[in-house]
N, C-alpha and C. Protein backbone atom coordinates (compact mmCIF):
# COMPACT_ATOMS: atom_id res chain seq x y z
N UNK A 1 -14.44 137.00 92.83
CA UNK A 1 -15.50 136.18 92.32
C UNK A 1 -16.80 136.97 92.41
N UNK A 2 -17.70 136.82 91.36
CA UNK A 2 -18.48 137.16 91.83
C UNK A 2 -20.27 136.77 90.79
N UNK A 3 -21.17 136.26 91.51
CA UNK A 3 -22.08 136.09 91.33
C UNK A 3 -23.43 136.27 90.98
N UNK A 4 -24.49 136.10 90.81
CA UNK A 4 -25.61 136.35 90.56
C UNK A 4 -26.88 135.70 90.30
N UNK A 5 -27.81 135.97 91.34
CA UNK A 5 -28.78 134.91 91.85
C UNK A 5 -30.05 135.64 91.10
N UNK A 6 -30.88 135.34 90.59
CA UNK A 6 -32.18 135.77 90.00
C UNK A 6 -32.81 134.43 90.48
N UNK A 7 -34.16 135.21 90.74
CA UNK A 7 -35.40 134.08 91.00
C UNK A 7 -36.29 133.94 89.55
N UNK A 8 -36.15 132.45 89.35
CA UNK A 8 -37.07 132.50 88.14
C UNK A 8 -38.61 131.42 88.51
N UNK A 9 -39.35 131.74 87.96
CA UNK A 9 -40.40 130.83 88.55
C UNK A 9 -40.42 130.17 89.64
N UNK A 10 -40.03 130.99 91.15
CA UNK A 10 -39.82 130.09 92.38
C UNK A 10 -38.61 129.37 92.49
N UNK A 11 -37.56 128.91 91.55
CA UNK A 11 -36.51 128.21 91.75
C UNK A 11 -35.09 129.76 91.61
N UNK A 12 -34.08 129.12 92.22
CA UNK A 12 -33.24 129.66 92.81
C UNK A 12 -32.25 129.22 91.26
N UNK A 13 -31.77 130.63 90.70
CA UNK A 13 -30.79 129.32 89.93
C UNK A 13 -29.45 130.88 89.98
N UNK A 14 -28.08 130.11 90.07
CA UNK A 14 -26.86 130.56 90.37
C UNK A 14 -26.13 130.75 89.24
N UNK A 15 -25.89 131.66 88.69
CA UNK A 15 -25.04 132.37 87.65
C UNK A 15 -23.85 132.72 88.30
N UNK A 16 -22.91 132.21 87.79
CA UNK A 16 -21.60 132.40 88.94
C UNK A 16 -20.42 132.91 87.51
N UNK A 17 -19.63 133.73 87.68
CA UNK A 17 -18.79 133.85 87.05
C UNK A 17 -17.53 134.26 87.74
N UNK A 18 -16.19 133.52 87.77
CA UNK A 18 -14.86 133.14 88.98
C UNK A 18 -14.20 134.12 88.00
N UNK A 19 -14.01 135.19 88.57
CA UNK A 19 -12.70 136.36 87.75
C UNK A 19 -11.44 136.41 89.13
N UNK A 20 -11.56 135.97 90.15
CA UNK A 20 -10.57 135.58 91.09
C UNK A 20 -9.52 135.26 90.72
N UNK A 21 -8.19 136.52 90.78
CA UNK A 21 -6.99 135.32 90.54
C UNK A 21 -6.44 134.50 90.84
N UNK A 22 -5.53 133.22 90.76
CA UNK A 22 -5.08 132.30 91.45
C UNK A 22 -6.73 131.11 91.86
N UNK A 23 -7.25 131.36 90.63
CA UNK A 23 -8.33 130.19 91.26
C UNK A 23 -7.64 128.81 90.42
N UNK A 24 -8.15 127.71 91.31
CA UNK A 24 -7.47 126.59 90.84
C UNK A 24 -8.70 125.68 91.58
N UNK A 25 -8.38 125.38 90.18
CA UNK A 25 -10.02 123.96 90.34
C UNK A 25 -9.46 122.55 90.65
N UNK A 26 -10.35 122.09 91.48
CA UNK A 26 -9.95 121.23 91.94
C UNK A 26 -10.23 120.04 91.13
N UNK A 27 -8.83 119.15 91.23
CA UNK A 27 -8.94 117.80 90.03
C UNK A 27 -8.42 116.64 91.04
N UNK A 28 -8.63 115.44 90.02
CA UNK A 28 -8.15 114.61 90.67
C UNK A 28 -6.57 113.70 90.26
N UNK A 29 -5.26 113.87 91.17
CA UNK A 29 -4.71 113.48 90.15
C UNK A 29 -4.25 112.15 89.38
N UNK A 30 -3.77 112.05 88.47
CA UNK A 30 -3.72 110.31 87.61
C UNK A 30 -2.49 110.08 88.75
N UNK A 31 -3.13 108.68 88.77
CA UNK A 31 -2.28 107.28 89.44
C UNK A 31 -2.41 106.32 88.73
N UNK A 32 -1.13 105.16 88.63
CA UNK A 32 -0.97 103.88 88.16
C UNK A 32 -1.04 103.18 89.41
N UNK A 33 -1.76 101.95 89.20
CA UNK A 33 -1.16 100.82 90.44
C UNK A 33 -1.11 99.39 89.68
N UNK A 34 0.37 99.09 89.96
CA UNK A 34 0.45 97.42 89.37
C UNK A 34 0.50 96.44 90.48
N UNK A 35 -0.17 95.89 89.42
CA UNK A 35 -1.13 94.64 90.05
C UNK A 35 -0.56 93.38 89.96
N UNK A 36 0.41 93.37 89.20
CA UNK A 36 1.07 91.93 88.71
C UNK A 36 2.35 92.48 87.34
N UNK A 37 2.99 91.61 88.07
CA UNK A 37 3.49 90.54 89.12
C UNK A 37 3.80 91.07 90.87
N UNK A 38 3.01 89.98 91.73
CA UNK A 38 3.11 90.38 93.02
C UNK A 38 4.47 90.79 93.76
N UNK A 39 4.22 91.29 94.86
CA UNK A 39 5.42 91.18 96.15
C UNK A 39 5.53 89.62 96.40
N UNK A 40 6.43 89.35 96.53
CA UNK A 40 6.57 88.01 96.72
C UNK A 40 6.67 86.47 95.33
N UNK A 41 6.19 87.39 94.30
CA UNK A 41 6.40 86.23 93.56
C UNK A 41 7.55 85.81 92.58
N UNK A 42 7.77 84.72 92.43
CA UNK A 42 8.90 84.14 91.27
C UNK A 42 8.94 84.16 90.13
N UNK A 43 9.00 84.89 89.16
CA UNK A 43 9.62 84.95 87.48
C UNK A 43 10.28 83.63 86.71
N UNK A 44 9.90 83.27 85.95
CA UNK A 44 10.49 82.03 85.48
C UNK A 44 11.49 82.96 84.34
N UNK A 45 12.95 82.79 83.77
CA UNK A 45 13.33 83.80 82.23
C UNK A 45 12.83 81.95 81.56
N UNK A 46 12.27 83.08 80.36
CA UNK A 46 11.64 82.03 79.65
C UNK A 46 10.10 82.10 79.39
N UNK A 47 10.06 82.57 80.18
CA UNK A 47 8.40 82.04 80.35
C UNK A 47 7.31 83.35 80.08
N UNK A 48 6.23 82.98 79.71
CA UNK A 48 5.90 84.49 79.74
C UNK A 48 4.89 84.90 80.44
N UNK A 49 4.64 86.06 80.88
CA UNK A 49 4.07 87.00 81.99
C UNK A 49 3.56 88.07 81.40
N UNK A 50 2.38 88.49 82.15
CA UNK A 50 1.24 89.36 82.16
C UNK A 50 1.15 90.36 83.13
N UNK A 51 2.23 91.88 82.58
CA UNK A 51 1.76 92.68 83.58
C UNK A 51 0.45 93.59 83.45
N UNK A 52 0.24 94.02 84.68
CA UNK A 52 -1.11 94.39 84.97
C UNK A 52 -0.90 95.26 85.46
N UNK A 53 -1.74 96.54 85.88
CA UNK A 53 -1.90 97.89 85.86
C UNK A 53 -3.16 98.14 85.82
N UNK A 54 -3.29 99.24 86.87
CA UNK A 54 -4.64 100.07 86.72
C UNK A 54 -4.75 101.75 86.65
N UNK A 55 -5.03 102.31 86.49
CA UNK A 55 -4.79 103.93 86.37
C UNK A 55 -6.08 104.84 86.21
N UNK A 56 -5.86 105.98 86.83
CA UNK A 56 -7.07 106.78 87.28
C UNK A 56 -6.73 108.27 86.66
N UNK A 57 -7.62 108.89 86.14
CA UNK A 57 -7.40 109.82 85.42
C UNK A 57 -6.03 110.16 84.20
N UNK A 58 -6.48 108.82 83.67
CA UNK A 58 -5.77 108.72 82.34
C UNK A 58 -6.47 107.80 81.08
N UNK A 59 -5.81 108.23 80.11
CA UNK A 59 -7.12 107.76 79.02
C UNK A 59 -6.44 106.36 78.53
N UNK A 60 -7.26 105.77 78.03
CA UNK A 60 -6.78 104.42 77.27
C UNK A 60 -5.84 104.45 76.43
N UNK A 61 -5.72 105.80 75.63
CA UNK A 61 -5.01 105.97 74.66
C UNK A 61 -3.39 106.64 74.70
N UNK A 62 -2.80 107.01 76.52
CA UNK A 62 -2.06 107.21 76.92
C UNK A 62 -0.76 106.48 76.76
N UNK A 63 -0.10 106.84 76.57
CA UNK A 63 1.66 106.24 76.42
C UNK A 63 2.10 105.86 77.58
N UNK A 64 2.36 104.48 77.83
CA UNK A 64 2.91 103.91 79.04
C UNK A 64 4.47 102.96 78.23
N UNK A 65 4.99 103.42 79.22
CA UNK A 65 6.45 102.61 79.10
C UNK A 65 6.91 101.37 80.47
N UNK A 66 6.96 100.30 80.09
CA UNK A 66 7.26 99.42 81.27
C UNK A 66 8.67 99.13 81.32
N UNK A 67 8.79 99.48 82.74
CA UNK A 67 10.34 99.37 82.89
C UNK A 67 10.39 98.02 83.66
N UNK A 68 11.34 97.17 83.76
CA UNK A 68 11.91 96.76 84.77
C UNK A 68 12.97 97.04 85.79
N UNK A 69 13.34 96.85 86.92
CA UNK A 69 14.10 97.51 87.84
C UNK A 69 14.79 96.73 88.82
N UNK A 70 16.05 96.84 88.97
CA UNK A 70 16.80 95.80 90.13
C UNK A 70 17.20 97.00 91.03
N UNK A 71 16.49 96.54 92.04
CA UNK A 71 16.73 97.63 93.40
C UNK A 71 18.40 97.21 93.91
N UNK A 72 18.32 96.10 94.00
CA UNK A 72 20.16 96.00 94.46
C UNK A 72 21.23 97.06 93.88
N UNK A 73 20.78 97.23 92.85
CA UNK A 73 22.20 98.55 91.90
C UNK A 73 22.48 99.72 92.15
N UNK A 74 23.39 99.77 93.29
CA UNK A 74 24.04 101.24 93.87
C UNK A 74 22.86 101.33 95.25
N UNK A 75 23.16 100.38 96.06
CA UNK A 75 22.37 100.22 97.64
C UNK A 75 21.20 100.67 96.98
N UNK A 76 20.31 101.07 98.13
CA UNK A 76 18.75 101.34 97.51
C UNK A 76 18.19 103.07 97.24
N UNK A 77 19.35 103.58 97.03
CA UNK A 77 19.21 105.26 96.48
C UNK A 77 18.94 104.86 94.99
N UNK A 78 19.49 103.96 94.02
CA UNK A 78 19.01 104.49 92.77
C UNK A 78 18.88 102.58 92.56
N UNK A 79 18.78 102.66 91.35
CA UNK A 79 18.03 100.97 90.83
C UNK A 79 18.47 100.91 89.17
N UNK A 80 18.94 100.15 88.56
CA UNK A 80 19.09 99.47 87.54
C UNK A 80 18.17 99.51 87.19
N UNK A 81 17.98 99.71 85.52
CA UNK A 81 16.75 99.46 84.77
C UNK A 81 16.88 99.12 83.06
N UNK A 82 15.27 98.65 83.20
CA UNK A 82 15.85 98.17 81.30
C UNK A 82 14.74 98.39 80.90
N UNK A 83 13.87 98.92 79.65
CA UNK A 83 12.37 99.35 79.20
C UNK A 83 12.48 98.20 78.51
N UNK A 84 11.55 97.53 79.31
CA UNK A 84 10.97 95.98 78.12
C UNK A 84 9.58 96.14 77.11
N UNK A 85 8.87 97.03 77.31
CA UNK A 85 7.78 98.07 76.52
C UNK A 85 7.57 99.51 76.08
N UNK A 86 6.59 99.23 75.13
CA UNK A 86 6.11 100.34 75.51
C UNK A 86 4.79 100.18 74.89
N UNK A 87 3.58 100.65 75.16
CA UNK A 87 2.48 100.13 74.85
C UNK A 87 1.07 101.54 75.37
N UNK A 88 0.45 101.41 74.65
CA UNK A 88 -0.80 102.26 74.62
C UNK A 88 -1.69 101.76 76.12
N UNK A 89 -2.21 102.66 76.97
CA UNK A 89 -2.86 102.35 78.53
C UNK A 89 -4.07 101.31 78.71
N UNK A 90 -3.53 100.44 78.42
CA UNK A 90 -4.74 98.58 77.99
C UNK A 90 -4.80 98.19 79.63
N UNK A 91 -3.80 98.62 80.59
CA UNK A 91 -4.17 98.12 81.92
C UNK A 91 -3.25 96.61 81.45
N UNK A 92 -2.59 96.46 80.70
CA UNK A 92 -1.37 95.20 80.82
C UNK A 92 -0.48 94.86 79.25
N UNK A 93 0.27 94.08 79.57
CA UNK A 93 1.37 94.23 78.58
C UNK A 93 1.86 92.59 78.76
N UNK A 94 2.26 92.08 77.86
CA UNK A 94 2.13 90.19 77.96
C UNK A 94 4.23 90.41 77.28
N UNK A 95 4.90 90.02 78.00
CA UNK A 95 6.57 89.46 78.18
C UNK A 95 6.53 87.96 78.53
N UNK A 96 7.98 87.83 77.78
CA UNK A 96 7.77 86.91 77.99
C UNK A 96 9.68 87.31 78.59
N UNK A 97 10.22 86.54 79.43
CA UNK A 97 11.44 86.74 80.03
C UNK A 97 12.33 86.94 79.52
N UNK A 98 12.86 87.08 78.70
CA UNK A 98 13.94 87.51 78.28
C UNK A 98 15.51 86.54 78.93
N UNK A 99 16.20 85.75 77.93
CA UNK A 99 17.53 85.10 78.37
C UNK A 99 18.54 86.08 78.23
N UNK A 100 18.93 86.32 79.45
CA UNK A 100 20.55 86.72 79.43
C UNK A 100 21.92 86.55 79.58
N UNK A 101 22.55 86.33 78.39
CA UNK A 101 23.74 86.18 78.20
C UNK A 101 24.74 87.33 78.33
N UNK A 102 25.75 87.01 79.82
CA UNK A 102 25.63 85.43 80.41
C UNK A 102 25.02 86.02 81.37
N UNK A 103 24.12 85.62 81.92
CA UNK A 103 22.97 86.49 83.14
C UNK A 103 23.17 87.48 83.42
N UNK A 104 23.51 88.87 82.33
CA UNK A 104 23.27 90.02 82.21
C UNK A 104 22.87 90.68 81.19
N UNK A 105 22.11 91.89 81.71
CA UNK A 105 21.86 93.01 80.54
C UNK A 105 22.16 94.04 81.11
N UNK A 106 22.98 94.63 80.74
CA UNK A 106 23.21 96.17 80.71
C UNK A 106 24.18 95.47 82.41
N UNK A 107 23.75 96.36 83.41
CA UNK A 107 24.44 96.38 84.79
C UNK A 107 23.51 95.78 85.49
N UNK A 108 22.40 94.84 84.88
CA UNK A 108 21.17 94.01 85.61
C UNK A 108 22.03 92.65 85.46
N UNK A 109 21.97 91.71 86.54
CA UNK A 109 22.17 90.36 86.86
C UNK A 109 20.81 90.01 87.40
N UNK A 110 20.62 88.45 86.62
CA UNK A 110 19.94 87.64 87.35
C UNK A 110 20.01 87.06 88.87
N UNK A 111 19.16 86.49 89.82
CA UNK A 111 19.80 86.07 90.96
C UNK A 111 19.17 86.79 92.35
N UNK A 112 19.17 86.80 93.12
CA UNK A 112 18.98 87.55 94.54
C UNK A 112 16.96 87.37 94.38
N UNK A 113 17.30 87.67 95.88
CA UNK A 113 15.96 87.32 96.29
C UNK A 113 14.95 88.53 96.55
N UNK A 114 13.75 88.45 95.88
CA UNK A 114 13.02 89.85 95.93
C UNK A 114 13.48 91.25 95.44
N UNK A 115 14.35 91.45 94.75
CA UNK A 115 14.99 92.58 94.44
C UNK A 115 14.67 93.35 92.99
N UNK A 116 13.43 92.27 92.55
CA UNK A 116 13.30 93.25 91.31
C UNK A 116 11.68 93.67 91.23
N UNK A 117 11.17 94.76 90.52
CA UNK A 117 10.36 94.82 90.41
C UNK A 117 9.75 95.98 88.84
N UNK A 118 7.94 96.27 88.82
CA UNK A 118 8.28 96.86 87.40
C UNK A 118 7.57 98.15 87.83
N UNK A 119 7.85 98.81 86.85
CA UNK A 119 7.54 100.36 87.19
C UNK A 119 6.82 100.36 85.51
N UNK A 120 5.58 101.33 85.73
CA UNK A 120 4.65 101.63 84.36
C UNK A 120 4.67 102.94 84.53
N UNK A 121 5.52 103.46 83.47
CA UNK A 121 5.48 104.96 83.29
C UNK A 121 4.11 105.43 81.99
N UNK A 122 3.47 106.67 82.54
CA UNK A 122 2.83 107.59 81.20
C UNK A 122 3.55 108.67 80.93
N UNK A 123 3.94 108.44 79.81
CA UNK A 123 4.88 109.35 78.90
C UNK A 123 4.20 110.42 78.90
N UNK A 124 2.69 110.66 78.73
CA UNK A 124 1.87 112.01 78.47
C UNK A 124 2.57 112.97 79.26
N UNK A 125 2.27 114.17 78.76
CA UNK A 125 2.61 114.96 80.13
C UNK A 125 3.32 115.30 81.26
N UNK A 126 2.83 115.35 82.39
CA UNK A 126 3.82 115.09 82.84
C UNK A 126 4.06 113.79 83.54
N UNK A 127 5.15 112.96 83.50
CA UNK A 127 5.26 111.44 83.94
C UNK A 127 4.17 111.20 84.90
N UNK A 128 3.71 110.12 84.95
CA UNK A 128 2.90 109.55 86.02
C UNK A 128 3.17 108.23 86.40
N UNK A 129 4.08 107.85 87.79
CA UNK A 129 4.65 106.63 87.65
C UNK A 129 3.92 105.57 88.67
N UNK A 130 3.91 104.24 88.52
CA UNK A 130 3.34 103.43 89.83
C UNK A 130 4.75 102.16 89.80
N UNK A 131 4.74 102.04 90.96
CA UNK A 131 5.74 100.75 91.08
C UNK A 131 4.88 99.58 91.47
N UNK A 132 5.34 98.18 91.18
CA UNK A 132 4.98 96.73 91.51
C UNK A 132 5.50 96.52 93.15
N UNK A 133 5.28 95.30 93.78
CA UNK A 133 5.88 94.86 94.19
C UNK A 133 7.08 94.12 94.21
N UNK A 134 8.36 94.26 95.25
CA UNK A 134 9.34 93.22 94.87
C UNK A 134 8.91 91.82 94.38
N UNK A 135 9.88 91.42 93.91
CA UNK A 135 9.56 90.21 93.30
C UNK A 135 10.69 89.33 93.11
N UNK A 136 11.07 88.11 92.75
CA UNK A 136 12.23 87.07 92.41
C UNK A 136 12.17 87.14 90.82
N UNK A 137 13.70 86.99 90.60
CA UNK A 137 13.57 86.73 88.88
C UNK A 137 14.74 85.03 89.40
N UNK A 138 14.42 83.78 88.23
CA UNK A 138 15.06 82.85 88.47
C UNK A 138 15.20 82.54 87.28
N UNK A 139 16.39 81.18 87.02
CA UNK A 139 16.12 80.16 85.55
C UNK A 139 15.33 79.54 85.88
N UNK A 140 14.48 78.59 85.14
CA UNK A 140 14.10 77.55 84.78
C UNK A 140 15.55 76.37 85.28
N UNK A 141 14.72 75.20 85.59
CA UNK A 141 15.57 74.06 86.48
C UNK A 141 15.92 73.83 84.77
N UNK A 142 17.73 72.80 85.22
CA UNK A 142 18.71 72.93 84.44
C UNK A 142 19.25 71.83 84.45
N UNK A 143 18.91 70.24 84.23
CA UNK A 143 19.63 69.28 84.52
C UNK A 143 20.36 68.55 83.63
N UNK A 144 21.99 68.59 83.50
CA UNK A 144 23.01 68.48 82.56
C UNK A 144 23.77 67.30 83.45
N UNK A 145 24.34 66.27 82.28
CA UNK A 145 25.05 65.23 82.56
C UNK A 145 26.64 65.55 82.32
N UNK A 146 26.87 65.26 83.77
CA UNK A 146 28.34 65.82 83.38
C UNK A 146 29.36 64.49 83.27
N UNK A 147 29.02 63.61 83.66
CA UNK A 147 29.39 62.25 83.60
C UNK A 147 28.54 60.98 83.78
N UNK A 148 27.98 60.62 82.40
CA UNK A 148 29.21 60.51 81.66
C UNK A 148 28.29 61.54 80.57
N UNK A 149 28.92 61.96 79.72
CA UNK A 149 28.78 62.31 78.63
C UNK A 149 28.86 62.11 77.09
N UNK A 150 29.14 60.66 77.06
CA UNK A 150 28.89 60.50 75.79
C UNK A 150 30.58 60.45 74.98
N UNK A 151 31.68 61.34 75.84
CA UNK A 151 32.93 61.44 75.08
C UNK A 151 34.02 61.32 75.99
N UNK A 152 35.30 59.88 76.13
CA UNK A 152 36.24 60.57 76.71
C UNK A 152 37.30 60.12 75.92
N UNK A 153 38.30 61.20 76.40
CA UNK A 153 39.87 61.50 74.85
C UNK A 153 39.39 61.92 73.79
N UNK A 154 38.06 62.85 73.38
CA UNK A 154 37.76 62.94 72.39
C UNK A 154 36.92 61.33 71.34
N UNK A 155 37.01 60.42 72.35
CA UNK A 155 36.39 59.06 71.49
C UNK A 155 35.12 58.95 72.04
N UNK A 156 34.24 58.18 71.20
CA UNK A 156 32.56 58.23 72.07
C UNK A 156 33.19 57.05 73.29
N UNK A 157 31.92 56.96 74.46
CA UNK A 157 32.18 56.59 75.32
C UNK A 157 31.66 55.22 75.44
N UNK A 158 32.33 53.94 75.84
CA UNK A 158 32.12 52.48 76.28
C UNK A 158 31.62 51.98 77.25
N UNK A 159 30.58 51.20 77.52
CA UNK A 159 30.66 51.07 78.82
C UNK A 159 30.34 49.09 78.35
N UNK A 160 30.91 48.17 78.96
CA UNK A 160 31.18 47.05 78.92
C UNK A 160 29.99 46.52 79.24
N UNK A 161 29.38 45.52 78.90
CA UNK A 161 27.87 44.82 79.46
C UNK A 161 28.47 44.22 80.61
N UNK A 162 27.45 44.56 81.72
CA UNK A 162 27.46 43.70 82.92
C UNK A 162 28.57 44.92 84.01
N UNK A 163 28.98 45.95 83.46
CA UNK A 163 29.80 46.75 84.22
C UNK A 163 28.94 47.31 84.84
N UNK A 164 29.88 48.51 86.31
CA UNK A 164 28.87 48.88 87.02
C UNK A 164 29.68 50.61 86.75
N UNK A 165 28.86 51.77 86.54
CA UNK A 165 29.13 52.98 86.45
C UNK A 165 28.49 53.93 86.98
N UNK A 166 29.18 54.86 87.14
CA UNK A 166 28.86 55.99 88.38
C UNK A 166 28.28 56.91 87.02
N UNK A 167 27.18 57.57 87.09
CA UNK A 167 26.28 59.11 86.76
C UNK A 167 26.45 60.36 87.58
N UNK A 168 27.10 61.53 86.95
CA UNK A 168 27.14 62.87 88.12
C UNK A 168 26.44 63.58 87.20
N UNK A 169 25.38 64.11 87.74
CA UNK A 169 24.35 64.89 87.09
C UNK A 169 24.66 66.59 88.21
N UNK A 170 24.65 67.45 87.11
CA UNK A 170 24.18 68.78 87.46
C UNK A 170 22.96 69.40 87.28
N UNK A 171 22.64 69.67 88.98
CA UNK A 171 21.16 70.25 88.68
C UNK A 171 21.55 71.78 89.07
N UNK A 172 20.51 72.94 88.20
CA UNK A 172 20.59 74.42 88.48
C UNK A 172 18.96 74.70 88.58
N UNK A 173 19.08 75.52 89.12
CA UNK A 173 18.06 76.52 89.33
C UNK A 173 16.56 75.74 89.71
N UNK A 174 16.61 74.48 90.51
CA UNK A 174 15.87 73.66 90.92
C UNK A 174 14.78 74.55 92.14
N UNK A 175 16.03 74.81 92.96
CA UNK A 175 15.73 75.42 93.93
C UNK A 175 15.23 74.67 95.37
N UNK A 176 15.27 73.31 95.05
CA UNK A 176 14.29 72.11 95.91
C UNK A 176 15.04 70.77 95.65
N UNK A 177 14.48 69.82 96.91
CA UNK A 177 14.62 68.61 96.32
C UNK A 177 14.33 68.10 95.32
N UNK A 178 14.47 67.04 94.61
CA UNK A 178 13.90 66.58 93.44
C UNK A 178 14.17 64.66 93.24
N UNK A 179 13.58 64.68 92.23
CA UNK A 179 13.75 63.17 92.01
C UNK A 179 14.16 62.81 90.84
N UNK A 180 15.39 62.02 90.83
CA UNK A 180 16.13 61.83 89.28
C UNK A 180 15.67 60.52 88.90
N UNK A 181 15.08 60.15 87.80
CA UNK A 181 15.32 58.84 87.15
C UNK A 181 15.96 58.30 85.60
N UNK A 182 16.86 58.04 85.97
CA UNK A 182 18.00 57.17 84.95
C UNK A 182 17.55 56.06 84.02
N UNK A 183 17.24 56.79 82.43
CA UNK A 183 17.04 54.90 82.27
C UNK A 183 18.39 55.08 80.72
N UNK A 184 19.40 53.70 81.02
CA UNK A 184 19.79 53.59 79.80
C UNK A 184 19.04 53.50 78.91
N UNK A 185 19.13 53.75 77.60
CA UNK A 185 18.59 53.60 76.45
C UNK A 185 19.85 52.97 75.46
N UNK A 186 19.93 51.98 74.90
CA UNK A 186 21.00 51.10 73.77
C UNK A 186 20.29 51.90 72.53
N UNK A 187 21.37 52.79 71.93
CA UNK A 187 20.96 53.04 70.56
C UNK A 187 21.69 51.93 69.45
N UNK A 188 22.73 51.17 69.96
CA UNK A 188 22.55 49.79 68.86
C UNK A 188 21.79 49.17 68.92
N UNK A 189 21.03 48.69 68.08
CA UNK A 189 20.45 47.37 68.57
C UNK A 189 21.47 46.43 68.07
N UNK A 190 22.10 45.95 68.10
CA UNK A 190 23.13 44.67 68.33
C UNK A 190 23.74 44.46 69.45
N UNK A 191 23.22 45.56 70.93
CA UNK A 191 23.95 44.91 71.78
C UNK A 191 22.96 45.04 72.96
N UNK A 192 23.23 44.39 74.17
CA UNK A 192 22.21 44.50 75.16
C UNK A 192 23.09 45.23 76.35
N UNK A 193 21.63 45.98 77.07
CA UNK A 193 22.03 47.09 78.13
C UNK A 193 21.55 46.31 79.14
């Protein structure tokens, strides 16, 4: 390296010119950090969601790919994944859940607790990755009448005025107590319920 100082009118000014090999300037390097969806929070499929992201020494106009990821797949050395984006560096990306039939895609299952989370890749260059926090993926609550239903032997179903009948309802993906309320409804009107 080497330099050169001249005094000009009383001020000091530094002419520097670096012919040093192996000089390497110091930078700062790009990071992602997602912001959403939290550690700890629940996914509705169905519903839609706003991931979020922040990133430092990368331009707006950068190539980001959003993955999702199930840490359960092959213990926790490698993780299941599926690219639900891909989108220009806006700091977020709007999904909406995605249904899977029958609660799979690819080698991803729905289900388990905290085990998924999203990863925002920049394609530029060389990759620059940030991970989310774990998180829950769930259904939406699911309440199906399994008796009665409307058909038995293939004939619609009777029920006699003044009889007394049992309702077995299936609930899914509730997750909680809940509160059922039953009301017949008579779609003849010629007869009373």
């Amino acid at each position: 390296m080497t330099s050169t100082i001249r005094r000009i009118s009383g001020t000091m000014m530094i002419i520097a010119s670096f012919l040093a090999v192996g000089f390497t300037a110091v930078s700062t390097a790009a990071t992602i950090t997602v912001q959403s969806p939290k550690s700890g929070d629940t996914l509705v499929v169905g519903q839609p969601i706003t991931i979020k992201w922040t990133s430092t020494g990368l331009t707006k106009g950068s190539h980001m790919v959003v993955v999702l990821l199930d840490t359960r797949a092959h213990g926790d050395t490698t993780a299941s994944s599926v690219q639900i984006g891909q989108v220009l560096n806006s700091g977020q990306f709007k999904w909406t859940l995605f249904k899977w039939t029958p609660s799979v895609v690819g080698e991803m299952q729905i289900g388990g607790n905290a085990c998924y989370k999203v990863a925002v890749v920049c394609t530029d260059g060389t990759p620059v990755v940030g991970y989310g926090g774990l998180f829950s993926i769930t259904y939406s609550p699911n309440i199906c009448f399994v008796a009665p239903n409307g058909v038995i032997d293939e004939q619609p179903e009777v029920w006699a005025p003044g009889s007394q009948q049992s309702a077995t309802v299936k609930c899914e993906g509730t997750g909680r107590d809940g509160k059922l309320e039953l009301k017949l409804v008579n779609v003849h009107r010629d007869h009373e319920c």
